[in-house]
N, C-alpha and C. Protein backbone atom coordinates (compact mmCIF):
# COMPACT_ATOMS: atom_id res chain seq x y z
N UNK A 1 23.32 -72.14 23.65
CA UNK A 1 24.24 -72.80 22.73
C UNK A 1 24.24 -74.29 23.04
N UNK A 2 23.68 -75.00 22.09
CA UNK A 2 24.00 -76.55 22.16
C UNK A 2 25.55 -76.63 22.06
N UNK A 3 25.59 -78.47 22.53
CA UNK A 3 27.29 -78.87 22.25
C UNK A 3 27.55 -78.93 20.83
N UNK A 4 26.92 -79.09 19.99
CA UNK A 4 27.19 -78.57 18.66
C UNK A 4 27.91 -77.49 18.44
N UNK A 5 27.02 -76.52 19.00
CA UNK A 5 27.48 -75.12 18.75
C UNK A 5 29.08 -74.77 19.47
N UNK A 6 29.00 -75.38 20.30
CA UNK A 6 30.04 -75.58 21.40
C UNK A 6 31.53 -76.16 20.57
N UNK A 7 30.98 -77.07 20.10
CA UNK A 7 32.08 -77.97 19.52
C UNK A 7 32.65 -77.07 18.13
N UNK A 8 31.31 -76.52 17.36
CA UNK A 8 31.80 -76.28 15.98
C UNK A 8 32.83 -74.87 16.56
N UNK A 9 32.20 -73.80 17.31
CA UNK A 9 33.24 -72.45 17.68
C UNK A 9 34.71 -73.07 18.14
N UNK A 10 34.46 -73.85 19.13
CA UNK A 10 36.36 -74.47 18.84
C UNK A 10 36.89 -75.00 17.68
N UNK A 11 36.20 -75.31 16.88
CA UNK A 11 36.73 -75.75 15.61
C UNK A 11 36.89 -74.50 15.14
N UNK A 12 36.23 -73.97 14.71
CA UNK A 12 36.40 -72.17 14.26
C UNK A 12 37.74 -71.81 14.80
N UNK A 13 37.87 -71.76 16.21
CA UNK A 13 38.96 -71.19 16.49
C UNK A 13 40.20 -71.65 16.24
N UNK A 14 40.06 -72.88 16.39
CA UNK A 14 41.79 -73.57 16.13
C UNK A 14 41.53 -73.65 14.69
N UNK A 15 40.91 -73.25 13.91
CA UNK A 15 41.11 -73.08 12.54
C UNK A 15 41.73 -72.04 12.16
N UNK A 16 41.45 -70.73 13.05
CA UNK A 16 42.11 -69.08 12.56
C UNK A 16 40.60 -68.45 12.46
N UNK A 17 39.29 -68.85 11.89
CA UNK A 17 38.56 -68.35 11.62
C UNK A 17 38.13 -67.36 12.54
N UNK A 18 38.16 -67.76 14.02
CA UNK A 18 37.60 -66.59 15.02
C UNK A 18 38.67 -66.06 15.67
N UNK A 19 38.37 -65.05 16.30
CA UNK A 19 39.65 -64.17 16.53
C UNK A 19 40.26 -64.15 18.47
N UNK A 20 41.60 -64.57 18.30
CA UNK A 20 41.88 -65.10 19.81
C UNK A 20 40.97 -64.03 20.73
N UNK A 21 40.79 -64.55 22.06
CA UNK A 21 40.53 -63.71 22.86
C UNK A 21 40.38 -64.41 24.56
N UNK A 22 39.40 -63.81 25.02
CA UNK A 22 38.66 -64.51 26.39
C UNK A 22 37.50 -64.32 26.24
N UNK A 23 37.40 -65.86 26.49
CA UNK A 23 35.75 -66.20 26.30
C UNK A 23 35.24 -67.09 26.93
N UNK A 24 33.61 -66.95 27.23
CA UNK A 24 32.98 -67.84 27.95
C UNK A 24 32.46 -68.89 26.82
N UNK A 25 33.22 -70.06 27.09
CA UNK A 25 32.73 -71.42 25.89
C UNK A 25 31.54 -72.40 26.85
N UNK A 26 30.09 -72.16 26.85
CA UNK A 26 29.25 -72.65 27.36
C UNK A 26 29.53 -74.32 26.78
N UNK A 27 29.85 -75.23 28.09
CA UNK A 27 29.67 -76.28 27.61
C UNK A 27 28.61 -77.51 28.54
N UNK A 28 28.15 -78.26 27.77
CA UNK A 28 26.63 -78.79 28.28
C UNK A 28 26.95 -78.92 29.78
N UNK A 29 25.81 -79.02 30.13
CA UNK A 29 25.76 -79.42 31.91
C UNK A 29 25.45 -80.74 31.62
N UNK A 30 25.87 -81.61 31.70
CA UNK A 30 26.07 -83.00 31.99
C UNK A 30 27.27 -83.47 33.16
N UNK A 31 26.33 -84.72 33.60
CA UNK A 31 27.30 -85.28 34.87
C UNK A 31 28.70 -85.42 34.31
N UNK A 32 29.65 -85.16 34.64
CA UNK A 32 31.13 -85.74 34.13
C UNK A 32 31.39 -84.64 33.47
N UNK A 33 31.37 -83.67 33.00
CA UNK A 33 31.39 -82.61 31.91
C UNK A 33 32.77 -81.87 32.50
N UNK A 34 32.81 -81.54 33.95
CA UNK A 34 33.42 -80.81 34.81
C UNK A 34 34.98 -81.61 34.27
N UNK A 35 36.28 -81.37 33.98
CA UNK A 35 37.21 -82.24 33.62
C UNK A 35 37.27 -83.35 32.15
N UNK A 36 36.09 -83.20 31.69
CA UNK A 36 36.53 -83.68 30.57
C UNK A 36 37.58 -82.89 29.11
N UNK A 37 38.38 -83.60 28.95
CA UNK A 37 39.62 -83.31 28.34
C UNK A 37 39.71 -83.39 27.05
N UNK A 38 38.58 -84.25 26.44
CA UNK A 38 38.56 -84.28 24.83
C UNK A 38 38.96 -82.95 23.91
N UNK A 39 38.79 -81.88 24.73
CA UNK A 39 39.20 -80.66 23.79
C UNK A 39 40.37 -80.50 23.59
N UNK A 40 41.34 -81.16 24.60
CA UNK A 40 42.78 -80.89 24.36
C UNK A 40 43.30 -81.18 23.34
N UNK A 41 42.96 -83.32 23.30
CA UNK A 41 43.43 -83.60 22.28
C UNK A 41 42.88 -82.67 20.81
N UNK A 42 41.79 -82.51 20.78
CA UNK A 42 41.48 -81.47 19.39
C UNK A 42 42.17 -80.58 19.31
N UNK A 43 42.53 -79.98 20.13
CA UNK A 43 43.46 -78.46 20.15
C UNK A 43 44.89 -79.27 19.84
N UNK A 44 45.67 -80.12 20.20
CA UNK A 44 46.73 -80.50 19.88
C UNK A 44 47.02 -80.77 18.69
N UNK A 45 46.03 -81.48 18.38
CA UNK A 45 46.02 -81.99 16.86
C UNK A 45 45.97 -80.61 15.85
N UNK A 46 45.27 -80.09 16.29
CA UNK A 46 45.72 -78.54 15.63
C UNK A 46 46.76 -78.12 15.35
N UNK A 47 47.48 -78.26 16.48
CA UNK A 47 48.87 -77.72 16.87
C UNK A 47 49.06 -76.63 17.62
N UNK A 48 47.68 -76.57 18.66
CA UNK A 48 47.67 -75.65 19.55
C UNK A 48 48.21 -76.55 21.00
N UNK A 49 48.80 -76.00 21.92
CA UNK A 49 49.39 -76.46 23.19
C UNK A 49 48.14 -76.20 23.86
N UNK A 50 47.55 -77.05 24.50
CA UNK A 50 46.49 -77.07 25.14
C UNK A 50 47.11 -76.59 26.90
N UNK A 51 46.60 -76.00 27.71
CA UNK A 51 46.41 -76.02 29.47
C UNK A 51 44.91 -76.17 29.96
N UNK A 52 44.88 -77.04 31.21
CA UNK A 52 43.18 -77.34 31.99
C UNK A 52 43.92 -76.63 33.09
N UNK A 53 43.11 -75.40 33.36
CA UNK A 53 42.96 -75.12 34.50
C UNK A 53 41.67 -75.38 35.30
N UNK A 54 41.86 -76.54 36.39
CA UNK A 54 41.06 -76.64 37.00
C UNK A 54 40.38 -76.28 38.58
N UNK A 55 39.86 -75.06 38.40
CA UNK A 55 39.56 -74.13 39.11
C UNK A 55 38.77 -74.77 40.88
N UNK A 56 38.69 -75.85 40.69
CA UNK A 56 38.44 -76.47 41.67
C UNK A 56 39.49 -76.74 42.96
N UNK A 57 40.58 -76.86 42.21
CA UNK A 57 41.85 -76.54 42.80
C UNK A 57 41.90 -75.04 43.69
N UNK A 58 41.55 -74.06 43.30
CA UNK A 58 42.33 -72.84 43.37
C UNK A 58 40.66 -71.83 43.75
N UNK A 59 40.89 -71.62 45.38
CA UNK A 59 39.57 -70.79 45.76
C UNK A 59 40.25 -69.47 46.18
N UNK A 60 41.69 -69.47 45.93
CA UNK A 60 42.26 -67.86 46.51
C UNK A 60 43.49 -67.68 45.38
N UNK A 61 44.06 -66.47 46.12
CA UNK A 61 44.95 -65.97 45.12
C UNK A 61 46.64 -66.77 44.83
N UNK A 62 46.91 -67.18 46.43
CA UNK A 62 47.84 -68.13 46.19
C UNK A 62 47.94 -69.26 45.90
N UNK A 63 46.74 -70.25 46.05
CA UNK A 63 46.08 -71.62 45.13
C UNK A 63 46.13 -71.82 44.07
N UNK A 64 45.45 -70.32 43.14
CA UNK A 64 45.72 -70.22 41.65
C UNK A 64 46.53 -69.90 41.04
N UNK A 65 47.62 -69.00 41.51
CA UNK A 65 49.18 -68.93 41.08
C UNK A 65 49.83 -70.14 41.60
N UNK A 66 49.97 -71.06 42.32
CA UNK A 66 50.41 -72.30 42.44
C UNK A 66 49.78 -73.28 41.29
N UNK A 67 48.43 -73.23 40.89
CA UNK A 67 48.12 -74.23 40.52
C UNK A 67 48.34 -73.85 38.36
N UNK A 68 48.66 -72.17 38.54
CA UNK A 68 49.44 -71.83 37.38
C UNK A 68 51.25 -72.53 36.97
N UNK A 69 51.62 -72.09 38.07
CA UNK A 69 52.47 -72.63 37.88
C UNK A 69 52.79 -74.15 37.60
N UNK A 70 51.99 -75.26 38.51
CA UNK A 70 52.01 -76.63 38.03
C UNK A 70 51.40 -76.34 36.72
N UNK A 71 50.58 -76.35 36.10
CA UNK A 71 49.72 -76.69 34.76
C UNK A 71 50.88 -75.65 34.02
N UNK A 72 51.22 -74.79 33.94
CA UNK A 72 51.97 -74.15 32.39
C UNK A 72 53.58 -74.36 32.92
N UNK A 73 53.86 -74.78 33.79
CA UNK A 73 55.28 -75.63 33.94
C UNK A 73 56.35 -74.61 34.09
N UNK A 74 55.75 -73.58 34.41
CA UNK A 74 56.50 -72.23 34.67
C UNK A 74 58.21 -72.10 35.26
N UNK A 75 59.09 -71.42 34.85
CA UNK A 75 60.55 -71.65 34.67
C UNK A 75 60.89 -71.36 36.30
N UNK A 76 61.73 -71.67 37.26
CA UNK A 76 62.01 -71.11 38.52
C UNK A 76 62.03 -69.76 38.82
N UNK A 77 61.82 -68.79 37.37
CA UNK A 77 62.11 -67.52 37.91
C UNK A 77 60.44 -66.98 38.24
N UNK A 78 59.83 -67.69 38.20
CA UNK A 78 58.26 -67.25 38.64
C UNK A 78 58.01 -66.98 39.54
N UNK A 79 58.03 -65.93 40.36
CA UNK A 79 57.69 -65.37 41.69
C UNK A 79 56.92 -65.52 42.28
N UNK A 80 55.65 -66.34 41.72
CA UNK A 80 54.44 -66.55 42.26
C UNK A 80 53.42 -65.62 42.58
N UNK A 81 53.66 -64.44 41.73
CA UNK A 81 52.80 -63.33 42.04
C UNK A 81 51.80 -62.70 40.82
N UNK A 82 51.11 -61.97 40.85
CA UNK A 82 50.76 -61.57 39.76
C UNK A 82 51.67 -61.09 38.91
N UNK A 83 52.71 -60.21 38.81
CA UNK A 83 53.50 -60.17 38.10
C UNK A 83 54.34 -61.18 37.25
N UNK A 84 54.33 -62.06 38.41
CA UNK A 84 55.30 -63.27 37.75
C UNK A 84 54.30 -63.83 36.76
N UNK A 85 52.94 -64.29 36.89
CA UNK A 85 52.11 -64.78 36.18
C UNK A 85 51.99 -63.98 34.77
N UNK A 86 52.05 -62.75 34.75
CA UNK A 86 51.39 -61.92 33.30
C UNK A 86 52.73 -62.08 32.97
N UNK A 87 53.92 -61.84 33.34
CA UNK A 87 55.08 -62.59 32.81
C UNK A 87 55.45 -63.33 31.75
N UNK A 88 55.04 -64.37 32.79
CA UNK A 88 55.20 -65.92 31.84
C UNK A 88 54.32 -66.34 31.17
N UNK A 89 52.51 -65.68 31.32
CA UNK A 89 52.01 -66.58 30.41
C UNK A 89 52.53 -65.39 28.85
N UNK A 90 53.30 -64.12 29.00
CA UNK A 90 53.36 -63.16 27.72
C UNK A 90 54.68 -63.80 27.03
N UNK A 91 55.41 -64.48 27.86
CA UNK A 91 56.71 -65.64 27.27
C UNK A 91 56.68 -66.90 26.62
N UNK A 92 55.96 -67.65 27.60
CA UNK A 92 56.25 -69.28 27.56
C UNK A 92 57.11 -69.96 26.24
N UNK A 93 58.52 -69.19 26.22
CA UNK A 93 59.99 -69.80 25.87
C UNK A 93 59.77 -71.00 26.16
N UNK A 94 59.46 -71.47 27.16
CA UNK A 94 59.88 -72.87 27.18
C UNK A 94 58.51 -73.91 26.85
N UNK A 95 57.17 -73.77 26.13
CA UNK A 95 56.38 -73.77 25.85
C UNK A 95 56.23 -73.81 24.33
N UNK A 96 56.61 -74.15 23.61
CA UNK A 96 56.79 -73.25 22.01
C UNK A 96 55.18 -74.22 21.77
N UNK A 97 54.60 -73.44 20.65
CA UNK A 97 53.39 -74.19 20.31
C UNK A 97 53.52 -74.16 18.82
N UNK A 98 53.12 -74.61 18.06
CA UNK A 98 52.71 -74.41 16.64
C UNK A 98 51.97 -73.37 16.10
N UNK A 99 50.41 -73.61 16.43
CA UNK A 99 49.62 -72.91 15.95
C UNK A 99 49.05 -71.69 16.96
N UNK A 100 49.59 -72.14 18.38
CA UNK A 100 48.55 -71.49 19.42
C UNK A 100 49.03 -71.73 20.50
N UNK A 101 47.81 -71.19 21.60
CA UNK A 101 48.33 -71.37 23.26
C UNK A 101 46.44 -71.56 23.60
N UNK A 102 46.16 -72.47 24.01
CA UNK A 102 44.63 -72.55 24.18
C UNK A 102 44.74 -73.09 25.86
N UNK A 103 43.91 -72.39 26.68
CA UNK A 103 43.55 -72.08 28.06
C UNK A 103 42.20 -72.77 28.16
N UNK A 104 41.78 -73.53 29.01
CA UNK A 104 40.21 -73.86 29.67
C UNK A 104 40.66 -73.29 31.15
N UNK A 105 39.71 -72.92 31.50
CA UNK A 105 40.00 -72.52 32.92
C UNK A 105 38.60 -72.80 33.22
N UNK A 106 38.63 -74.01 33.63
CA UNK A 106 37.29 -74.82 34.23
C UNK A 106 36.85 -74.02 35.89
N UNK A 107 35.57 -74.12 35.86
CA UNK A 107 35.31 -74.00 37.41
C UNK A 107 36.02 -72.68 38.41
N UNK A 108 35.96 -71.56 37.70
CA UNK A 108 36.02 -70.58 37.50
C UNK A 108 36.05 -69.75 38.51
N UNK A 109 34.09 -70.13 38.96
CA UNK A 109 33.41 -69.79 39.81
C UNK A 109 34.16 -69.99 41.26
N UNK A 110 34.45 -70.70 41.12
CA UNK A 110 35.31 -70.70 42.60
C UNK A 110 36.26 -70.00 43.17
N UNK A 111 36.82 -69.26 42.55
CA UNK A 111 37.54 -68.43 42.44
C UNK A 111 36.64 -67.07 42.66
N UNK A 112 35.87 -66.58 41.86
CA UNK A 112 35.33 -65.74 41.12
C UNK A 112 33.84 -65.76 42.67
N UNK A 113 33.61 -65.98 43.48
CA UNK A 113 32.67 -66.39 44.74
C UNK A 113 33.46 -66.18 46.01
N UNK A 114 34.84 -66.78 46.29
CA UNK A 114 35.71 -66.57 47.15
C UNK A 114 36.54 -65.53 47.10
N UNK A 115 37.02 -64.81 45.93
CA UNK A 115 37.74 -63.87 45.81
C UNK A 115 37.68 -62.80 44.94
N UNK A 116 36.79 -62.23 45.21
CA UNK A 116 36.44 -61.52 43.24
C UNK A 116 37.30 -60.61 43.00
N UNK A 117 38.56 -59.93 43.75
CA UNK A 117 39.34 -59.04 43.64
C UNK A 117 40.48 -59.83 42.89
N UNK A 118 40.63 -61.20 42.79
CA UNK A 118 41.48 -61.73 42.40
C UNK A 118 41.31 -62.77 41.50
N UNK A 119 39.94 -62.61 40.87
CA UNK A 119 39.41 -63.00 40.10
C UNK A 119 39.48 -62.24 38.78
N UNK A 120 39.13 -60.78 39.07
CA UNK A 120 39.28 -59.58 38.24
C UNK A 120 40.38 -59.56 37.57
N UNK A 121 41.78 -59.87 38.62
CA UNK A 121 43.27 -59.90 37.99
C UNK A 121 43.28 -60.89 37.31
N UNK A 122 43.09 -62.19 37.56
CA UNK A 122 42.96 -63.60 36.43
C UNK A 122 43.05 -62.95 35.43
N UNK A 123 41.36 -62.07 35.10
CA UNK A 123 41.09 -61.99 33.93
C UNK A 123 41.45 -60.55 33.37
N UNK A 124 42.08 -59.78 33.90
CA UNK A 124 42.75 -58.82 33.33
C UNK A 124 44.28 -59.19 33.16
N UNK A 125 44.83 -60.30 33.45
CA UNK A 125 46.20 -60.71 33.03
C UNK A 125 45.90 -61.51 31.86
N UNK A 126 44.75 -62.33 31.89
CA UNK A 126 44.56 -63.05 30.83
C UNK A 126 44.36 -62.35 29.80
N UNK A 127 43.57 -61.30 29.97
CA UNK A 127 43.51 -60.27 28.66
C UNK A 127 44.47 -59.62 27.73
N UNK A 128 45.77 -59.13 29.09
CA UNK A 128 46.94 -58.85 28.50
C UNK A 128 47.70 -60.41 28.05
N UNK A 129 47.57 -61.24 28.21
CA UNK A 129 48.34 -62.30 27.81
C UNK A 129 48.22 -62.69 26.30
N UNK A 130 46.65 -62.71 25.86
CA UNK A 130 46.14 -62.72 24.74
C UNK A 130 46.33 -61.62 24.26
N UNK A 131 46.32 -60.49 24.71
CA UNK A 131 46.57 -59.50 23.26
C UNK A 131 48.28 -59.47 22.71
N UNK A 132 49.46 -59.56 23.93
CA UNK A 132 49.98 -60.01 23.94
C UNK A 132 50.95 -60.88 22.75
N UNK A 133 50.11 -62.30 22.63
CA UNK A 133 50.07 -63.00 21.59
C UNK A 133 49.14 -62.68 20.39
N UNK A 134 48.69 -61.80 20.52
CA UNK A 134 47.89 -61.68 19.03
C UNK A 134 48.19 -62.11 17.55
N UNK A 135 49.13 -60.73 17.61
CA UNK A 135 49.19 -60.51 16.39
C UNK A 135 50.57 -61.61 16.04
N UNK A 136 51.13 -62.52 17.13
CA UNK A 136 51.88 -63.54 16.63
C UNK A 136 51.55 -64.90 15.77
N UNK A 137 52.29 -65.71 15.13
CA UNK A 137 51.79 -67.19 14.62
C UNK A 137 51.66 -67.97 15.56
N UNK A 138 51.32 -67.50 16.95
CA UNK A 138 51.03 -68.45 18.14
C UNK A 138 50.09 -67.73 18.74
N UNK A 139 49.22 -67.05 18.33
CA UNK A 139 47.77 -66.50 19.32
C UNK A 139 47.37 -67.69 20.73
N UNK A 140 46.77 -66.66 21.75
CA UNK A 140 46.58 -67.16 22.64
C UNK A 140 44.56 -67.14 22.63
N UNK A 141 44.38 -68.17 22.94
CA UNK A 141 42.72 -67.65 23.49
C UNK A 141 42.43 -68.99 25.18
N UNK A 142 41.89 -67.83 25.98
CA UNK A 142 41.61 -68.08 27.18
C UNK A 142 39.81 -68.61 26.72
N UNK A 143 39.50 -69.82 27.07
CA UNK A 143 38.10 -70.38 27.08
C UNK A 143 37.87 -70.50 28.61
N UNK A 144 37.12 -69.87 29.56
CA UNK A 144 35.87 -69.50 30.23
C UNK A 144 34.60 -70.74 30.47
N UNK A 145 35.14 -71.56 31.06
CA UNK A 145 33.97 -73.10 30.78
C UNK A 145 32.95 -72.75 31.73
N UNK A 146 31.87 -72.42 30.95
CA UNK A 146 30.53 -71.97 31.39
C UNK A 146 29.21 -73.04 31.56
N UNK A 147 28.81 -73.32 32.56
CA UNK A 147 28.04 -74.63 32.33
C UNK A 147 26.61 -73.27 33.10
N UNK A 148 26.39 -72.53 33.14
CA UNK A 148 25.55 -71.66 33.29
C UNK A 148 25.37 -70.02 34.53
N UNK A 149 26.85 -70.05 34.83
CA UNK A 149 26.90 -68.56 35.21
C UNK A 149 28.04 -68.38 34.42
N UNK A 150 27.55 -66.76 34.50
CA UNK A 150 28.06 -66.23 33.57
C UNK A 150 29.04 -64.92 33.99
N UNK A 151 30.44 -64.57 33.24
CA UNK A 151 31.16 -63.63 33.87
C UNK A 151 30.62 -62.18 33.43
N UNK A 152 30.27 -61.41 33.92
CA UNK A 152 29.59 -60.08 33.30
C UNK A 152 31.12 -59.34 32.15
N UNK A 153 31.25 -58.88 31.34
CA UNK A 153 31.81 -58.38 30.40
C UNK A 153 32.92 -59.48 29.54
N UNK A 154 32.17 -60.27 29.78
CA UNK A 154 33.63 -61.22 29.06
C UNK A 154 32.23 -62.44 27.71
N UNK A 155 32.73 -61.71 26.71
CA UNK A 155 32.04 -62.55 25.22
C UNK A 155 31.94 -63.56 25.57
N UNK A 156 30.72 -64.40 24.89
CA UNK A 156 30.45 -65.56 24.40
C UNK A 156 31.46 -66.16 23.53
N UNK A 157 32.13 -67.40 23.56
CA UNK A 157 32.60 -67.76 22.07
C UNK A 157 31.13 -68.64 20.86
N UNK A 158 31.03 -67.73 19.92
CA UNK A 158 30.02 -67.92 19.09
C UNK A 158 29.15 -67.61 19.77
């Protein structure tokens, strides 16, 4: 997938056209690529609430529920556990979005190399989080920033 292709499937999505989910959004390997943020503003302008999770942060299980909690601004009653996490991202009351709830969860791999038991939960909370929001006027979709490994059972977007 070129950045074309890259660019037009997020457009797809914050349009309605593709259908929320979790997905791996291959985006170019270029120097600087890692943290670039231009998608947010696109997703905002949508009227989707954008979150960067940046996975560089977070190589274990209590790193990445901490570093959940800073990025989605999570209410004091967050326990910091997996529970607390599938929780709040199936709430975020204090979060309201327009159109959406759009996730990057950059750098992945780090997580997913150091801990794969708790990597698995990421993405089986994320799954319930998005279905979750489905069928609401605020769908959720989790994007997967893939610069060339790949998560075994988790779609391509486009």
């Amino acid at each position: 997938m070129t950045h074309v292709d890259a660019n037009r499937a997020l457009d797809e999505l914050l349009i309605g056209r593709l259908k929320p989910g979790v997905y791996q959004w291959r985006t170019p390997p270029v120097p600087g690529a890692v943290g670039d943020t231009s998608w947010m503003e696109r997703a905002e302008q949508a009227g989707w609430r954008a979150y960067h999770l940046d996975g560089r942060r977070a190589r274990d299980k209590d790193a990445f529920l901490r570093l959940c909690a800073e990025v989605f601004a999570f209410p004091a009653r967050f326990g910091g556990d997996w529970d607390g996490l599938e929780e709040c991202l199936t709430d975020l009351a204090w979060a309201p979005a327009r159109n959406g709830y759009l996730v990057l969860y950059e750098s992945w791999a780090e997580l997913a190399e150091a801990d794969q038991a708790s990597f698995r939960t990421v993405l089986d909370i994320f799954g319930k989080a998005v279905e979750s929001w489905r069928e609401t006027a605020t769908p959720m979709t989790v994007l997967l920033s893939n610069v060339g490994v790949e998560v075994a059972g988790v779609p391509r977007l486009a």
